[in-house]
Protein backbone atom coordinates (compact mmCIF):
# COMPACT_ATOMS: atom_id res chain seq x y z
CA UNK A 1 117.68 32.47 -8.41
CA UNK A 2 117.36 28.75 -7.14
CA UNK A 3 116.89 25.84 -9.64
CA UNK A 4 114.07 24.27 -7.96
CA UNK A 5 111.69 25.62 -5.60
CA UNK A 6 109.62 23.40 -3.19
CA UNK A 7 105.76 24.04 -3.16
CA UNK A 8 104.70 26.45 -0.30
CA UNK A 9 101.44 24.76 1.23
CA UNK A 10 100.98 28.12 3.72
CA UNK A 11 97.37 29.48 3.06
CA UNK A 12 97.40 33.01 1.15
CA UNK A 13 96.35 35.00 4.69
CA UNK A 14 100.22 33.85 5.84
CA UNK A 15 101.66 34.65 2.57
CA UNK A 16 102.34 38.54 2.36
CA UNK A 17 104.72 38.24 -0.22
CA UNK A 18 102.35 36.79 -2.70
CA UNK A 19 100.78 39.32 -5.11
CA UNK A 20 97.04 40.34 -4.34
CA UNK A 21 96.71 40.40 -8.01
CA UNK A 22 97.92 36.78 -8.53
CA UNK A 23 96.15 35.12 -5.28
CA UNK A 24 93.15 35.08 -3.20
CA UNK A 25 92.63 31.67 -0.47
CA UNK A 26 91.09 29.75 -3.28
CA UNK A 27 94.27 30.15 -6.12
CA UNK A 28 96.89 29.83 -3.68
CA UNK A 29 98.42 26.38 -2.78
CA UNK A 30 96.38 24.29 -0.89
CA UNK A 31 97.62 24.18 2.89
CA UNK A 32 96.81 19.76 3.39
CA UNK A 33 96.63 17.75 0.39
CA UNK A 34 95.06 14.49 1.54
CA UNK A 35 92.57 13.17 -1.18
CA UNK A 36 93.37 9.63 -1.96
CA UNK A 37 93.01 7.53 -5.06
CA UNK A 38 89.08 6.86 -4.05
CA UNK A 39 88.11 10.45 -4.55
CA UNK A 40 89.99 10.43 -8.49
CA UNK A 41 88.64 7.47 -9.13
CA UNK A 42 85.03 8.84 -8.07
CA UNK A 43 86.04 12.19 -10.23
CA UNK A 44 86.48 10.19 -13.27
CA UNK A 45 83.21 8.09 -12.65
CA UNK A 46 81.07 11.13 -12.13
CA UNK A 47 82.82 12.41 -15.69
CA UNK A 48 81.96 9.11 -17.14
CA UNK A 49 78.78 8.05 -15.78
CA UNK A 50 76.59 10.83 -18.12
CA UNK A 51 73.79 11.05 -20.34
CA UNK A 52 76.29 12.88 -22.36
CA UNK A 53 79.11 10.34 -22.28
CA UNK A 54 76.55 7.85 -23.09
CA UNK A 55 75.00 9.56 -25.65
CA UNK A 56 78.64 10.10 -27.38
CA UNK A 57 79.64 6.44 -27.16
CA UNK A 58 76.04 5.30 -28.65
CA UNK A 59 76.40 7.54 -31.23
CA UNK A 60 79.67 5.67 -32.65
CA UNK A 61 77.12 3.35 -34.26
CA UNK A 62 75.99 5.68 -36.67
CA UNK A 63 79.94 5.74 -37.91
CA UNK A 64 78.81 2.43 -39.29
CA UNK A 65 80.88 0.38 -36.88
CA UNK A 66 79.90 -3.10 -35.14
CA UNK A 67 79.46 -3.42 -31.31
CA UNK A 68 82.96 -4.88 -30.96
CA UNK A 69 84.48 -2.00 -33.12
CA UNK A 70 82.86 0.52 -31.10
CA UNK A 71 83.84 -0.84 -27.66
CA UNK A 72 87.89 -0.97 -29.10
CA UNK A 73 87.11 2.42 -29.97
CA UNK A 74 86.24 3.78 -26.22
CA UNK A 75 88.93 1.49 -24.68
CA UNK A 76 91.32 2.70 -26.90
CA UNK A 77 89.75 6.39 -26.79
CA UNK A 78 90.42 5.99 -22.93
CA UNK A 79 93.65 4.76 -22.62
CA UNK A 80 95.13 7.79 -24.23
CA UNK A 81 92.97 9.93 -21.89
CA UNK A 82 94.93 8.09 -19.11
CA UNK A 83 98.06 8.74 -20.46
CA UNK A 84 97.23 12.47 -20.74
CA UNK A 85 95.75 12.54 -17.40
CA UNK A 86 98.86 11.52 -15.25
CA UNK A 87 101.06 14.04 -17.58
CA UNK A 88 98.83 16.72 -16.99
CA UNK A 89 98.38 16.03 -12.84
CA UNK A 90 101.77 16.26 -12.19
CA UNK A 91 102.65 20.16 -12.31
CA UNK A 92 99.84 20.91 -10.44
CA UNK A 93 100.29 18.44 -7.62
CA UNK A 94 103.30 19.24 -6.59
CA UNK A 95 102.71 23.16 -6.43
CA UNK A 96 99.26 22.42 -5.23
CA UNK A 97 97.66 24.89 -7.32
CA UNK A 98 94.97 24.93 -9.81
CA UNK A 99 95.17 24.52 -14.06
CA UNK A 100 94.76 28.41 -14.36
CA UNK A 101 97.37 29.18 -12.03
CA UNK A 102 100.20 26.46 -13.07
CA UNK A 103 99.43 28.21 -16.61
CA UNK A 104 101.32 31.10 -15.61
CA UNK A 105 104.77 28.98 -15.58
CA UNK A 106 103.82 28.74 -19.50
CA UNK A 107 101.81 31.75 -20.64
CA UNK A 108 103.45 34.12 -17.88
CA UNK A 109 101.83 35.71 -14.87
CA UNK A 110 99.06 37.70 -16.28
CA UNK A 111 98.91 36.18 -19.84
CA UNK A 112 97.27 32.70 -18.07
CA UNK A 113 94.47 34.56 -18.21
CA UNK A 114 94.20 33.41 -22.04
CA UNK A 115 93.86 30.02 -21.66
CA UNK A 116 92.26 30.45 -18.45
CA UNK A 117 89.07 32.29 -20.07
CA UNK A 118 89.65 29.75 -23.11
CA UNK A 119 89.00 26.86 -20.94
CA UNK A 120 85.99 29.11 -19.24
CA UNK A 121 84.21 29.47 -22.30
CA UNK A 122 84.45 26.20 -23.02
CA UNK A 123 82.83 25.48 -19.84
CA UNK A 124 79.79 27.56 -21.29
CA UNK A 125 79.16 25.18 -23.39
CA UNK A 126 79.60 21.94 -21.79
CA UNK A 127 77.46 23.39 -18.50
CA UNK A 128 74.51 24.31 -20.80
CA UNK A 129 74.79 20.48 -22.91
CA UNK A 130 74.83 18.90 -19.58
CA UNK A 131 72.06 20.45 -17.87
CA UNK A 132 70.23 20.19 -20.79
CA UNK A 133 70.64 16.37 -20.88
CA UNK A 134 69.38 16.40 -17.38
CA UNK A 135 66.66 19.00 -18.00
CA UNK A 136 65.25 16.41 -20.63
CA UNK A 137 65.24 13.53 -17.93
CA UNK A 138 63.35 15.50 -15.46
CA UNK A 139 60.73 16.45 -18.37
CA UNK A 140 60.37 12.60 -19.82
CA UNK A 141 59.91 11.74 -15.33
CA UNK A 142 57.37 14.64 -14.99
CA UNK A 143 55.09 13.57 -18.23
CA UNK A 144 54.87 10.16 -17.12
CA UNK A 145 52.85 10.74 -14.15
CA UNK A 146 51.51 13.99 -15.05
CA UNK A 147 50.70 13.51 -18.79
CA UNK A 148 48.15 17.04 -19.02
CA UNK A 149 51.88 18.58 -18.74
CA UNK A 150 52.04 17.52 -22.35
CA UNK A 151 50.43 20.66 -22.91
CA UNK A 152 53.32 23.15 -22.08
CA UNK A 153 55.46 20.80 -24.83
CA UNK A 154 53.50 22.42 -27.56
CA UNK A 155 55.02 25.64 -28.09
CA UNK A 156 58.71 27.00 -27.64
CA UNK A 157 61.18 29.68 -27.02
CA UNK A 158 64.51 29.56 -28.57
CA UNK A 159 63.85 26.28 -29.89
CA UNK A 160 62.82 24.88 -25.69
CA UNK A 161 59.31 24.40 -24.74
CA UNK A 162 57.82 26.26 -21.97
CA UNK A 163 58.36 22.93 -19.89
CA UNK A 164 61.80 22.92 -21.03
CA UNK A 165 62.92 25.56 -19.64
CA UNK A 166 61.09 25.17 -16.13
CA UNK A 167 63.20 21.86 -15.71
CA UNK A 168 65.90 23.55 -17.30
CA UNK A 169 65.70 26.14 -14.57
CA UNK A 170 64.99 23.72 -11.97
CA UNK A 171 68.35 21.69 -13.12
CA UNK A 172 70.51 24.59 -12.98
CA UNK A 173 69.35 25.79 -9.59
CA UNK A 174 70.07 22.47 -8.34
CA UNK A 175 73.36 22.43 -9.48
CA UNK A 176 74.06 26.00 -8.20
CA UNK A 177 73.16 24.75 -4.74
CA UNK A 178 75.45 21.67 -4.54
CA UNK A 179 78.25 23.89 -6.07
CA UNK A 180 77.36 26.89 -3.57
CA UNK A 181 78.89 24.52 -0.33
CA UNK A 182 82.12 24.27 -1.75
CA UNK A 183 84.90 21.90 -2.94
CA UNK A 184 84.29 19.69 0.11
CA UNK A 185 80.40 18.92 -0.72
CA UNK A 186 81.42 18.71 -4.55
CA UNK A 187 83.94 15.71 -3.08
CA UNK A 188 80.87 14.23 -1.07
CA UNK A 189 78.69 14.17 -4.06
CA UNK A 190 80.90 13.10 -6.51
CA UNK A 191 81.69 10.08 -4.10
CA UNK A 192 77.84 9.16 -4.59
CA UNK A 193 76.96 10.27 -7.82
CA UNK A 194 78.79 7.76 -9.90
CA UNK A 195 78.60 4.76 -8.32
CA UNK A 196 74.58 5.20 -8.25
CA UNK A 197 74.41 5.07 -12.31
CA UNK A 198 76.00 2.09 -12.29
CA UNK A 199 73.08 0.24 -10.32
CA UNK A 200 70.70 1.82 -13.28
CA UNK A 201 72.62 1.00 -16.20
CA UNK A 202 73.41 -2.74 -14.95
CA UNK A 203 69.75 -3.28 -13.79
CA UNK A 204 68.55 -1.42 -17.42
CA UNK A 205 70.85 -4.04 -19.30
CA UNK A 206 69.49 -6.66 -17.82
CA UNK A 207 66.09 -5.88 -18.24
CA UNK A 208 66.86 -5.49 -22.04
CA UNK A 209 68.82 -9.10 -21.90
CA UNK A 210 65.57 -10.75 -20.02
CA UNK A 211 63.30 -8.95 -22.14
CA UNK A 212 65.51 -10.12 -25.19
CA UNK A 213 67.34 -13.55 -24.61
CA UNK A 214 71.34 -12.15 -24.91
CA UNK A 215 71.03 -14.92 -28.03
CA UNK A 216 68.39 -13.02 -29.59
CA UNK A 217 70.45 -9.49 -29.88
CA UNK A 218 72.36 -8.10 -32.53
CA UNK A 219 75.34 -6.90 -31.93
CA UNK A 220 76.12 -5.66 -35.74
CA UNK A 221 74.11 -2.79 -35.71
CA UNK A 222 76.10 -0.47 -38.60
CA UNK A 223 73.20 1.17 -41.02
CA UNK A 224 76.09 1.08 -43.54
CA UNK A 225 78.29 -0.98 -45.42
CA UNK A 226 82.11 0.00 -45.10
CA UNK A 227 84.96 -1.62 -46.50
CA UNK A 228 88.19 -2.52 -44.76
CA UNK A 229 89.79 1.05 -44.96
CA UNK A 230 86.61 2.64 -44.23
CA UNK A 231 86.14 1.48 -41.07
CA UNK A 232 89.69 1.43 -40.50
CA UNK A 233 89.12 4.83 -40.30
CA UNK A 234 86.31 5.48 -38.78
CA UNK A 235 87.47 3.19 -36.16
CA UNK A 236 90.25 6.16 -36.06
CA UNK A 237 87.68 8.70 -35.97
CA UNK A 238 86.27 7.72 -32.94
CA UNK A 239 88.71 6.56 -30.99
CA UNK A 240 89.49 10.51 -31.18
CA UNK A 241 86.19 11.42 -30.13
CA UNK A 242 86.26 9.52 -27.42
CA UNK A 243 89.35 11.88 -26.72
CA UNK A 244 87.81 14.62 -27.55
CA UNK A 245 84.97 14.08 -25.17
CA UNK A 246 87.71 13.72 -22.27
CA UNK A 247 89.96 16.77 -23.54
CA UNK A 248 88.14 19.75 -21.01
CA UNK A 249 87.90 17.93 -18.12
CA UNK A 250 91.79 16.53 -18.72
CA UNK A 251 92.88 19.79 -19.20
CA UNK A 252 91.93 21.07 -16.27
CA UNK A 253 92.55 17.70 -14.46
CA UNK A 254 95.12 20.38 -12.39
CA UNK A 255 92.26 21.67 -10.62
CA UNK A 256 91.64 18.15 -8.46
CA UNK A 257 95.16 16.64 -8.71
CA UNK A 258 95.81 18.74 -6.35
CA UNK A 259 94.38 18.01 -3.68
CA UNK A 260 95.71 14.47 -3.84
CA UNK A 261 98.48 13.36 -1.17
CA UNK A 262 100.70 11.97 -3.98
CA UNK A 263 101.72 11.23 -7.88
CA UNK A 264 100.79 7.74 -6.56
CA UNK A 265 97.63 7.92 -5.51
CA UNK A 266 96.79 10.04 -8.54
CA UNK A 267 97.89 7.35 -10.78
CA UNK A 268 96.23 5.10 -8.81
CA UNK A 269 92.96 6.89 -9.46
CA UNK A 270 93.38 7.40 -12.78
CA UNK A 271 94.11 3.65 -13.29
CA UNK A 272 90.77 2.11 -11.96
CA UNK A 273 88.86 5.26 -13.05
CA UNK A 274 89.38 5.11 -16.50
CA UNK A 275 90.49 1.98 -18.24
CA UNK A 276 88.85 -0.50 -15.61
CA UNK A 277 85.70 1.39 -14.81
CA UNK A 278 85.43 2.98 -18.54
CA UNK A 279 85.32 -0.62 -19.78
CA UNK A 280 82.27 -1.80 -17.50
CA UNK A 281 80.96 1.27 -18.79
CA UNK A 282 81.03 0.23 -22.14
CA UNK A 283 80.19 -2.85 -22.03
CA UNK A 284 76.58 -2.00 -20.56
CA UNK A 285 76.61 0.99 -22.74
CA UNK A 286 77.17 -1.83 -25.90
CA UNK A 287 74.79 -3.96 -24.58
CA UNK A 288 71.86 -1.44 -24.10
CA UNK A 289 72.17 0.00 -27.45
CA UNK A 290 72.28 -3.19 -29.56
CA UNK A 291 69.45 -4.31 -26.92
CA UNK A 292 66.79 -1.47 -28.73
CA UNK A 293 67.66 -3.19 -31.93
CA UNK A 294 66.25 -6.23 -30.81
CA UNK A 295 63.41 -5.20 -28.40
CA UNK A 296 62.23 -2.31 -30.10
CA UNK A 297 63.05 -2.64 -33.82
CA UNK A 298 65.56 0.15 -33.71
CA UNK A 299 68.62 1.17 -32.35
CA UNK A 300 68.25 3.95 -29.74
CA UNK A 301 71.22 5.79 -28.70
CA UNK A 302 69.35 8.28 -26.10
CA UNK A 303 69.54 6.59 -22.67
CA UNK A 304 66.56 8.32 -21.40
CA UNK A 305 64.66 6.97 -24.12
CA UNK A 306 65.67 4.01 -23.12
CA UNK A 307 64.71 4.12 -19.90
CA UNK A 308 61.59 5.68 -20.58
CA UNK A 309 59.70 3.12 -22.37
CA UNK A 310 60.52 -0.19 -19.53
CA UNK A 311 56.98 -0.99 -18.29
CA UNK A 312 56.95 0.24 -14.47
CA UNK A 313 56.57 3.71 -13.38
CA UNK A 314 58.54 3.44 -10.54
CA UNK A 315 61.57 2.03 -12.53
CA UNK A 316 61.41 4.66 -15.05
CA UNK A 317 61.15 7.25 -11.65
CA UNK A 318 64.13 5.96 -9.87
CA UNK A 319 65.95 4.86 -13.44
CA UNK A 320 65.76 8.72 -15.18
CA UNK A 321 65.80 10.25 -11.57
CA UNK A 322 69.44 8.64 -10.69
CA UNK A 323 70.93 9.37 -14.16
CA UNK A 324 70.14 13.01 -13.60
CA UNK A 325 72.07 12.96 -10.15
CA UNK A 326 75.05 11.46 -12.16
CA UNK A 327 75.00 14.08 -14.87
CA UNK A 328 74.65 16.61 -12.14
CA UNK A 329 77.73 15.10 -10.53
CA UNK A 330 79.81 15.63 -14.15
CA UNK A 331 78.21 19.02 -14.36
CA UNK A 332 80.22 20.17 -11.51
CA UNK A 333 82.84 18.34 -11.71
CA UNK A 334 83.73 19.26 -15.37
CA UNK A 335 82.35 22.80 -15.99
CA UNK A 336 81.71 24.31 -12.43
CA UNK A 337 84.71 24.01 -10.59
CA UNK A 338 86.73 24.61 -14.15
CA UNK A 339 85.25 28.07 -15.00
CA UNK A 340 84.88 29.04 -10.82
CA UNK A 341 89.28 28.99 -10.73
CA UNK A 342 89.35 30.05 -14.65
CA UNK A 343 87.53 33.50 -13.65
CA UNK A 344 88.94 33.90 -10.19
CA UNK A 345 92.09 34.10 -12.17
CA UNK A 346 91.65 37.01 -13.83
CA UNK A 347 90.75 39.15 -11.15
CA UNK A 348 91.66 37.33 -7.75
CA UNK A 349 90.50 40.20 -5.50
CA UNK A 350 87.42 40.94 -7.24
CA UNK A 351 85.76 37.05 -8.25
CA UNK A 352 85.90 34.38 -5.91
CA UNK A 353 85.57 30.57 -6.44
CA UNK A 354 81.96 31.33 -6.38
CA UNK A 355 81.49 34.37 -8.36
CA UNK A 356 83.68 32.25 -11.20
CA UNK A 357 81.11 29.36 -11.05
CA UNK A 358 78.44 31.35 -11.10
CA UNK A 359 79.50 33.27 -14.17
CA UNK A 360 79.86 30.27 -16.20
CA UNK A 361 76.27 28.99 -15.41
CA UNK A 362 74.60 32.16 -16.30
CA UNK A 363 76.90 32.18 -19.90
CA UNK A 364 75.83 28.51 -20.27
CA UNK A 365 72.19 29.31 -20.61
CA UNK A 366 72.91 32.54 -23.21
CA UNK A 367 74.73 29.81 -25.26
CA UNK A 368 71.06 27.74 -25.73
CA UNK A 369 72.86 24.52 -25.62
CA UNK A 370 70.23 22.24 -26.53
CA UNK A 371 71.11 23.53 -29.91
CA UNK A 372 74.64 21.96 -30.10
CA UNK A 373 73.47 18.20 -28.95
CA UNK A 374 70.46 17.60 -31.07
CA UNK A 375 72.16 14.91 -33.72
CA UNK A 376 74.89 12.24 -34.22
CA UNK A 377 76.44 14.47 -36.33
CA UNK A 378 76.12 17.76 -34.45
CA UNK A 379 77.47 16.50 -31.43
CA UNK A 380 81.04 15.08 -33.23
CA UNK A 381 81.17 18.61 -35.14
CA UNK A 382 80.56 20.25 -31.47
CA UNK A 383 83.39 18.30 -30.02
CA UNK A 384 85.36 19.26 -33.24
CA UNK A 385 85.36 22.94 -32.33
CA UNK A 386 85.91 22.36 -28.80
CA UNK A 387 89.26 19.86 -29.21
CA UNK A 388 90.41 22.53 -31.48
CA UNK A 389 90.87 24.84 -28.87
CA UNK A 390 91.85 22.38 -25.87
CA UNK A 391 94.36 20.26 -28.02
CA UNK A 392 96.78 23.74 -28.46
CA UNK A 393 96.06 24.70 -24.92
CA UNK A 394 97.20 20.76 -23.72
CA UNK A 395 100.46 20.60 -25.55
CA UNK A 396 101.91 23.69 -24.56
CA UNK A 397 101.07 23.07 -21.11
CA UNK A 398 102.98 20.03 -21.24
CA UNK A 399 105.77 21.21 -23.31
CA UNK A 400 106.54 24.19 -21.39
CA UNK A 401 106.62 21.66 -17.56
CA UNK A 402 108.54 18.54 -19.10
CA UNK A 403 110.70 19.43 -22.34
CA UNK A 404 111.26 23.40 -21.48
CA UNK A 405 111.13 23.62 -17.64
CA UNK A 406 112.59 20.19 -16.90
CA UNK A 407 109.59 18.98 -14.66
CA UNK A 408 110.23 21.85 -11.84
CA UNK A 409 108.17 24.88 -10.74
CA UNK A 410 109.05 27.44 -8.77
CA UNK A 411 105.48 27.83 -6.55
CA UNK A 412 106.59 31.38 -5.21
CA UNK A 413 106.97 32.87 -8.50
CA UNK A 414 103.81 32.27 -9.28
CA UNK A 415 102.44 34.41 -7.92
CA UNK A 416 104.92 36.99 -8.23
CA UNK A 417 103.73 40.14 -9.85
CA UNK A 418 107.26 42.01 -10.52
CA UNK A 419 110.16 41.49 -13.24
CA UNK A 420 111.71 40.19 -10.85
CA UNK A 421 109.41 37.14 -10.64
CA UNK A 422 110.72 33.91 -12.58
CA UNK A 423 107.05 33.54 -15.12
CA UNK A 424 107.68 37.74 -15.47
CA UNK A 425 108.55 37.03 -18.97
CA UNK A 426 107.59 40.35 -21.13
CA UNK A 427 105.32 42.40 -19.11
CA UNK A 428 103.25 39.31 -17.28
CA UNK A 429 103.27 37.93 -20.82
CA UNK A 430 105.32 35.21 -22.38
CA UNK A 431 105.28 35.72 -26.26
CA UNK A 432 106.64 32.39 -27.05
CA UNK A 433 103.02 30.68 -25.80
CA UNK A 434 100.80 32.98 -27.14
CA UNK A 435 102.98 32.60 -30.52
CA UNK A 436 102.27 29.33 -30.62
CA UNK A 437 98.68 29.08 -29.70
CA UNK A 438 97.03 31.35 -32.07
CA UNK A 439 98.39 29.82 -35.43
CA UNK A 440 97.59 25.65 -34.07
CA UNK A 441 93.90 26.91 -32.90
CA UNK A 442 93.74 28.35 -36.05
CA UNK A 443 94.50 25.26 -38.19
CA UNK A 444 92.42 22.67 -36.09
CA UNK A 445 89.69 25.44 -36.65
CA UNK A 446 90.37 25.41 -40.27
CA UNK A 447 89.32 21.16 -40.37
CA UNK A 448 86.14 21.77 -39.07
CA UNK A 449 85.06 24.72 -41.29
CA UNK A 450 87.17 23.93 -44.90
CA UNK A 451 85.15 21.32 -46.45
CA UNK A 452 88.28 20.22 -47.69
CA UNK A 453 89.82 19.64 -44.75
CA UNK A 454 86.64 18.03 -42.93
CA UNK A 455 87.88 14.62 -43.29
CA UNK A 456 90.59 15.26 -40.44
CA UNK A 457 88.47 17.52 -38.15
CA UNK A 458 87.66 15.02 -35.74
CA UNK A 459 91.74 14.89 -34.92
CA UNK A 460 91.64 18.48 -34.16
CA UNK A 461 92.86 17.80 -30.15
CA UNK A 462 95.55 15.22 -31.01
CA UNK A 463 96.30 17.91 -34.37
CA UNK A 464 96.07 21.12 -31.74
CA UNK A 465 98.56 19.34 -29.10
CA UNK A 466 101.09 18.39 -31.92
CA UNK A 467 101.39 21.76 -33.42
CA UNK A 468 100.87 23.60 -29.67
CA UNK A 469 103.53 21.30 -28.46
CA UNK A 470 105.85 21.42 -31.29
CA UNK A 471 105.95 25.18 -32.04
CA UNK A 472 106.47 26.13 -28.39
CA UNK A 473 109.26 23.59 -28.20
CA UNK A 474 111.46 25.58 -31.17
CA UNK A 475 110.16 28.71 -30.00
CA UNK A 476 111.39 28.82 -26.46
CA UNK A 477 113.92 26.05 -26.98
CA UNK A 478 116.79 29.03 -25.67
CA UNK A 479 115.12 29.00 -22.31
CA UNK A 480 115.08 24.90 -21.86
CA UNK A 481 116.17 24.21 -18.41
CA UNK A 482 118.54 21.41 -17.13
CA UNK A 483 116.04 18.48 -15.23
CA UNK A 484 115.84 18.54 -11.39
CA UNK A 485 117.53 15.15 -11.45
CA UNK A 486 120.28 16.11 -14.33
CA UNK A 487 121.25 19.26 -12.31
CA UNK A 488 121.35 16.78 -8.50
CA UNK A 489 124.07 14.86 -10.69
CA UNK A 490 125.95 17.98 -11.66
CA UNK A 491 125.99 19.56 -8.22
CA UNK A 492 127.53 16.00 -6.67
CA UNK A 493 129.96 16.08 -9.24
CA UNK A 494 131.61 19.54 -8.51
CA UNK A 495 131.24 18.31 -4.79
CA UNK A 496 133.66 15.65 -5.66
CA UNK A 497 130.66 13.36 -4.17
C-alpha cells in the first residue's frame, strides 16, 4: 500500500469503487474547490456576529472583570480559536471531504459515526439556543407595533409563551428554507448576513456614545470586588469560554475548509475573520454594554434589550430585524450544515444532506432550549457540558492527522468498506480512539457535575483535548507513520539523489 495518496476530486456517480455504505454525492470529495478567503472570512463573521456570541461576551462582566479585562479575554479567547482553526482545516482540505468523513482516518470507517452523532447532538442544542435568541427578537419587533399581542405573553407551555413559540416556529421555518437550497445559497447568505450586523451594532454604539458623552461612561462595570489572583483567574476563565463558545463550529471547521482552493486562502480567512474582525466586534460589544450603565442605570448584557428601548420604531424594526438575519446566518452555518453531513454519515444511502439537517432541527426543538440560555451562569455551565465533549473529540482528531498519521490521508480508503481498506482497523472500528475518548469525556464531565471539581469546569475543552490528545498518542503510538516530507528524503536517499 502507497505512503501517500492524493485526494480524488471525481464526484461519487464516477467513483464505483467507493463503498455505497461510506458515500453518497454529498460525503464524497468535492469535484472543484474554489472558495476563497472572502467566503471564510464571511463564515467566521456570520459565527461571530450573534445574539448568542454577544450575549456570551457581555456576560464576562458578571465574572467581575473591567471592560479592558474582558476585551483581553475575547482577543485572547480568539486567538487560540485561530490557532485551532488552521490545524483542524488542513485534513479536510486536502481530501476535500467533510469533519464526519476525515473522522474515519481516526475512529475507523464505521466507528466515525461516534463522533459524528456526538457533534450532531451537539448541534441540537446550539440550533434550538440560536433560534431561540432570534425567536425573542422577532417577539420584542412584533410587541412594539402590535402591543394587544402582549396578551398571548401571559401564559406558557414548557416554560414559552403562546407567542413564543409562533415566532419560534416562524424562526425555524425560515431557517429550514434558506438551508433547503443548498450549500451554494448557505454561501450567498452567509456573504450578507454578517457584514449587515455590523452596520447595527456600530450605529447602536453610537447612539449610546451620543446619548451618553464617551466621557460620561463607565467602563469598570464589575458588581464585585476581586483581588489580584481572583481576577487573574477569572480572566483565565473566560478566556476559555470564549473557546468554548468557538469549540463546535471549529470542530467541524472540516465541513467548509473544504471547499476552499488552498491552505492559503484558508489561513487567510481565518486571519481577518477572527482576530481582526473579532476585535471590532468587541470593541462595540464593550462599548454597548458599559453604555447601559451609563444611560440606563444598569448594565444590560441582552442586545435586544438594548436595542429595544432606543426611541424610534423604525430603528428598533430594522435594528432587532437585521440581528435576527445574522443569527440566522450562524444558525446554519454552525448547527445546520454540521448535523446535515454528521447524519448523512451514518447511513449515506438512506439520509441525505437534507434529511441530516432536517433531523437536527426537529431534535433542537424536543431539547426546549430556551431553558439552557436563561442566566449568566447557565449559559457558562451550558458551554461547560458542551466543551466537555468537543475538547476529546478535537484532540484526537488532531493527534491521529499530525503526530500518528504524519499529516497524510489516503482519500480512497476512506471510503473503503473492506479489511482491506487502510481506516479498516478492527471491524470498521479503531479501538485505540474510542479508548481514549470515553475516559477524557468522562473527566471533563466530572468538573462540571463534582462540586469539587467545579472550579476547573470551565477548562473542560482545553482539559478534553489534552487528555483526548495525549491518550491516543501512547495508545496508537505503534502505528505512528513516517511524515510525507521525512519519507520524500528517505526515498532520494536510496536513489542515490
Amino acid at each position: 500500500m502507497p505512503i501517500h495518496t492524493e485526494p480524488s476530486l471525481a464526484p461519487a456517480a464516477t467513483r464505483a469503487d467507493y463503498s455505497p455504505r461510506l458515500c453518497n454525492d454529498d460525503l464524497a470529495p468535492v469535484p472543484q474547490q474554489n472558495w476563497t478567503w472572502y467566503n471564510i472570512f464571511s463564515f467566521w463573521m456570520s459565527d461571530v456576529h450573534s445574539m448568542g456570541g454577544y450575549v456570551v461576551a457581555a456576560s464576562f462582566f458578571t465574572l467581575g472583570l473591567a471592560s479592558w479585562q474582558v476585551l483581553f479575554c475575547l482577543l485572547a479567547g480568539i486567538g487560540i480559536v485561530q490557532l485551532c482553526a488552521n490545524l483542524v482545516a488542513k485534513p479536510s482540505q486536502m481530501a476535500g471531504v467533510p469533519y464526519a468523513v476525515i473522522c474515519r482516518q481516526a475512529f475507523g470507517v464505521f466507528g466515525a459515526n461516534i463522533p459524528a452523532v456526538i457533534r450532531g447532538l451537539i448541534a441540537f442544542a446550539w440550533y434550538g439556543i440560536q433560534t431561540y435568541l432570534a425567536a425573542n427578537a422577532l417577539m420584542l419587533v412584533l410587541l412594539k407595533f402590535y402591543p394587544e399581542l402582549n396578551s398571548m405573553t401571559q401564559s406558557s407551555w414548557l416554560g414559552l409563551s403562546l407567542l413564543g413559540w409562533c415566532c419560534f416556529g416562524t424562526m425555524w421555518l425560515l431557517q429550514a428554507i434558506v438551508f433547503w437550497h443548498g450549500m451554494n445559497a448557505i454561501k450567498r447568505f452567509i456573504d450578507i448576513a454578517g457584514p449587515a450586523v455590523y452596520v447595527v451594532m456600530f450605529a447602536l454604539a453610537g447612539w449610546i456614545v451620543y446619548k451618553t458623552g464617551f466621557s460620561a461612561m463607565s467602563f469598570t462595570l464589575a458588581s464585585k470586588h476581586l483581588t489580584v489572583s481572583e481576577q487573574s483567574w477569572q480572566m483565565l476563565s473566560a478566556t476559555a469560554l470564549v473557546v468554548s463558545y468557538f469549540s463546535g463550529p471549529l470542530l467541524n471547521f472540516g465541513d467548509f475548509s473544504r471547499y476552499s482552493k488552498s491552505m492559503s486562502e484558508v489561513r487567510r480567512g481565518n486571519r481577518w475573520g477572527l482576530p481582526f474582525n473579532f476585535l471590532l466586534f468587541s470593541v462595540v460589544t464593550v462599548v454597548i454594554v458599559s453604555g447601559t450603565q451609563s444611560l440606563f442605570g444598569r448594565m444590560i448584557t441582552d442586545p435586544i434589550e438594548t436595542v429595544s428601548m432606543v426611541g424610534s420604531d423604525l430603528a428598533v424594526a430594522i435594528g432587532l430585524l437585521t440581528m435576527i438575519t445574522a443569527t440566522i446566518g450562524i444558525n446554519i452555518v454552525a448547527n445546520f450544515v454540521s448535523p446535515a453531513f454528521d447524519f448523512s454519515n451514518c447511513s449515506p444511502q438512506k439520509i441525505s444532506f437534507r434529511t441530516g439537517g432536517m433531523i437536527a432541527a426537529v431534535g433542537s426543538v424536543v431539547l426546549t432550549p430556551w431553558n439552557l440560555f436563561q442566566s449568566p451562569e447557565l449559559i457558562h455551565y451550558t458551554l461547560d457540558v458542551l466543551g466537555a465533549f468537543i475538547g476529546p473529540l478535537f484532540g484526537i482528531l488532531i493527534a491521529d492527522f499530525y503526530l500518528i498519521k504524519g499529516g497524510k490521508v489516503s482519500v480512497d480508503d476512506l471510503f473503503n468498506a473492506t479489511p482491506q481498506g487502510r481506516y479498516w482497523y478492527r471491524n470498521g472500528f479503531n479501538p485505540h480512539a474510542i479508548a481514549a475518548l470515553l475516559p477524557a469525556v468522562g473527566i471533563c464531565l466530572a468538573t462540571s457535575f463534582i462540586p469539587a471539581l467545579h472550579s476547573v469546569a470551565n477548562f473542560s475543552w482545553f482539559i478534553g483535548v489534552a487528555l483526548g490528545a495525549g491518550s491516543y498518542r501512547w495508545l496508537a503510538r505503534a502505528g505512528r507513520e513516517v511524515p510525507a516530507a521525512a519519507y520524500q528524503d528517505v526515498a532520494l536517499q536510496k536513489e542515490g539523489l
